[in-house]
Protein backbone atom coordinates (compact mmCIF):
# COMPACT_ATOMS: atom_id res chain seq x y z
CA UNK A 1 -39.39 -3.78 -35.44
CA UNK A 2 -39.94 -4.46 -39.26
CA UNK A 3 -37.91 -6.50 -41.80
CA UNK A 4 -36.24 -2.91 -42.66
CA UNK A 5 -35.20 -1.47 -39.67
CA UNK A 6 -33.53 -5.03 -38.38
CA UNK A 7 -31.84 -4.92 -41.39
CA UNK A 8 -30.62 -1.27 -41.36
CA UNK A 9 -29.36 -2.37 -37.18
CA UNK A 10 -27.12 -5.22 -39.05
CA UNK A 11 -25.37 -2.39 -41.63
CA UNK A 12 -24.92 -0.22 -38.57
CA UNK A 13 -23.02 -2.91 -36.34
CA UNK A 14 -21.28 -3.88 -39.31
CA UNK A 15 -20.09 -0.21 -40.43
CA UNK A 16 -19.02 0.06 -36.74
CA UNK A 17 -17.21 -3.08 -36.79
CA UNK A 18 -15.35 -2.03 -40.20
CA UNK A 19 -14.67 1.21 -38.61
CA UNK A 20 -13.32 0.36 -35.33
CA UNK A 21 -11.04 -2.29 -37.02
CA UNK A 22 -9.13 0.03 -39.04
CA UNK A 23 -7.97 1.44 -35.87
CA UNK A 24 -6.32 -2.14 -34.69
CA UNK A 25 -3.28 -1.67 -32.85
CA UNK A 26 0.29 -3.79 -34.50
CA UNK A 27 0.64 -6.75 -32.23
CA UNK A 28 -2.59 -7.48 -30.60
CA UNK A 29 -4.14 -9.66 -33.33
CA UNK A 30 -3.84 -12.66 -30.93
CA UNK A 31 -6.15 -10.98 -28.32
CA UNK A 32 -9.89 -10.70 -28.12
CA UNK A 33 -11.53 -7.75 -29.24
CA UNK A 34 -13.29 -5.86 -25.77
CA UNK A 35 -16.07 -3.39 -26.39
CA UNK A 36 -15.86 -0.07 -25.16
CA UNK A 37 -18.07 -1.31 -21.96
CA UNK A 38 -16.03 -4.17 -21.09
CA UNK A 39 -12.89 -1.92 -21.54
CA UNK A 40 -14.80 0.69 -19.21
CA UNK A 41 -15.41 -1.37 -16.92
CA UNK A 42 -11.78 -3.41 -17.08
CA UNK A 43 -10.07 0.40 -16.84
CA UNK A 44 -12.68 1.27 -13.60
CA UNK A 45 -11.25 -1.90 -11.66
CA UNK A 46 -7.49 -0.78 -12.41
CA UNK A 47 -9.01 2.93 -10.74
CA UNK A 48 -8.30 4.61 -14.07
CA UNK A 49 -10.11 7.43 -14.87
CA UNK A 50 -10.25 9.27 -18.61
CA UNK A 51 -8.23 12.44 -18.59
CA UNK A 52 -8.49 14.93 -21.36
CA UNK A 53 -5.97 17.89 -22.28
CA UNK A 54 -4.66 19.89 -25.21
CA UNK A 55 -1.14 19.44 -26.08
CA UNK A 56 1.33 21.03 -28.54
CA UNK A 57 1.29 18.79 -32.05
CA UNK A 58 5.29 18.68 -31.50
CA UNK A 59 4.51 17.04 -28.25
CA UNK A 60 1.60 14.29 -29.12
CA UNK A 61 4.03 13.13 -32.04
CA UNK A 62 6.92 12.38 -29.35
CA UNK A 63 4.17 10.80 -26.73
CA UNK A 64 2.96 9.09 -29.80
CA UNK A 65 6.97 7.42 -30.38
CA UNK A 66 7.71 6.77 -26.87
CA UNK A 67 4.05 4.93 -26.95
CA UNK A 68 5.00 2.82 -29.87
CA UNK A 69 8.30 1.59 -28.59
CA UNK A 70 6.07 1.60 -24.80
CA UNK A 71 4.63 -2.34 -24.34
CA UNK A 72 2.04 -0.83 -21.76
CA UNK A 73 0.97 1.79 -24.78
CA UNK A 74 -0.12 5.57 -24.46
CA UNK A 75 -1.54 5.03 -21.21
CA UNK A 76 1.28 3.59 -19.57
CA UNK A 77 4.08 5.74 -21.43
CA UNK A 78 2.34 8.94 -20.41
CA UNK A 79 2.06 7.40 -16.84
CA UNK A 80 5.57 6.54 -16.52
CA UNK A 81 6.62 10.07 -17.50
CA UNK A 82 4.34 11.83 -14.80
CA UNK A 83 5.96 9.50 -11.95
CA UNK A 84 9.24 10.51 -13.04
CA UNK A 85 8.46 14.21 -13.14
CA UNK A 86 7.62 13.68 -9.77
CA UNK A 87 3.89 13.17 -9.48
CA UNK A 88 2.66 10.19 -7.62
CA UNK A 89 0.68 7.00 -8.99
């Protein structure tokens, strides 16, 4: 690897870094930032599995609200709501 291309790795971590701190959550500035492995790995332990689907906009923007006002987040909120509806955890 040449003086160039080590240099071009450093302005790709840090436009990454810049880019995935704009998307900081409010609150959490105490806690340590986990890469997306670690958090993989964290979320594999806890047997949670990623779960994509297509919702109405009117509907992401109330998940969204109840998430905010949520402490456990999106995750948890949306959780919550399925075990009331009557789906098991």
């Amino acid at each position: 690897m040449n003086k160039f291309e080590l240099e071009q790795n450093k302005a790709f971590k840090l436009a990454n870094d810049l880019k995935q701190g704009g998307r900081a959550r409010v609150g959490v500035a105490g806690e340590t930032k986990v890469d997306r492995r670690e958090q993989r790995k964290l979320d594999q332990a806890k047997g949670l599995v990623p779960f994509a689907c297509k919702l109405a906009e009117k509907l992401v923007k109330q998940l969204k609200q109840r998430a905010e006002a949520h402490k456990g987040g999106m995750t948890e909120a949306l959780a919550e709501l399925l075990v009331k509806a009557g789906l098991e955890r």
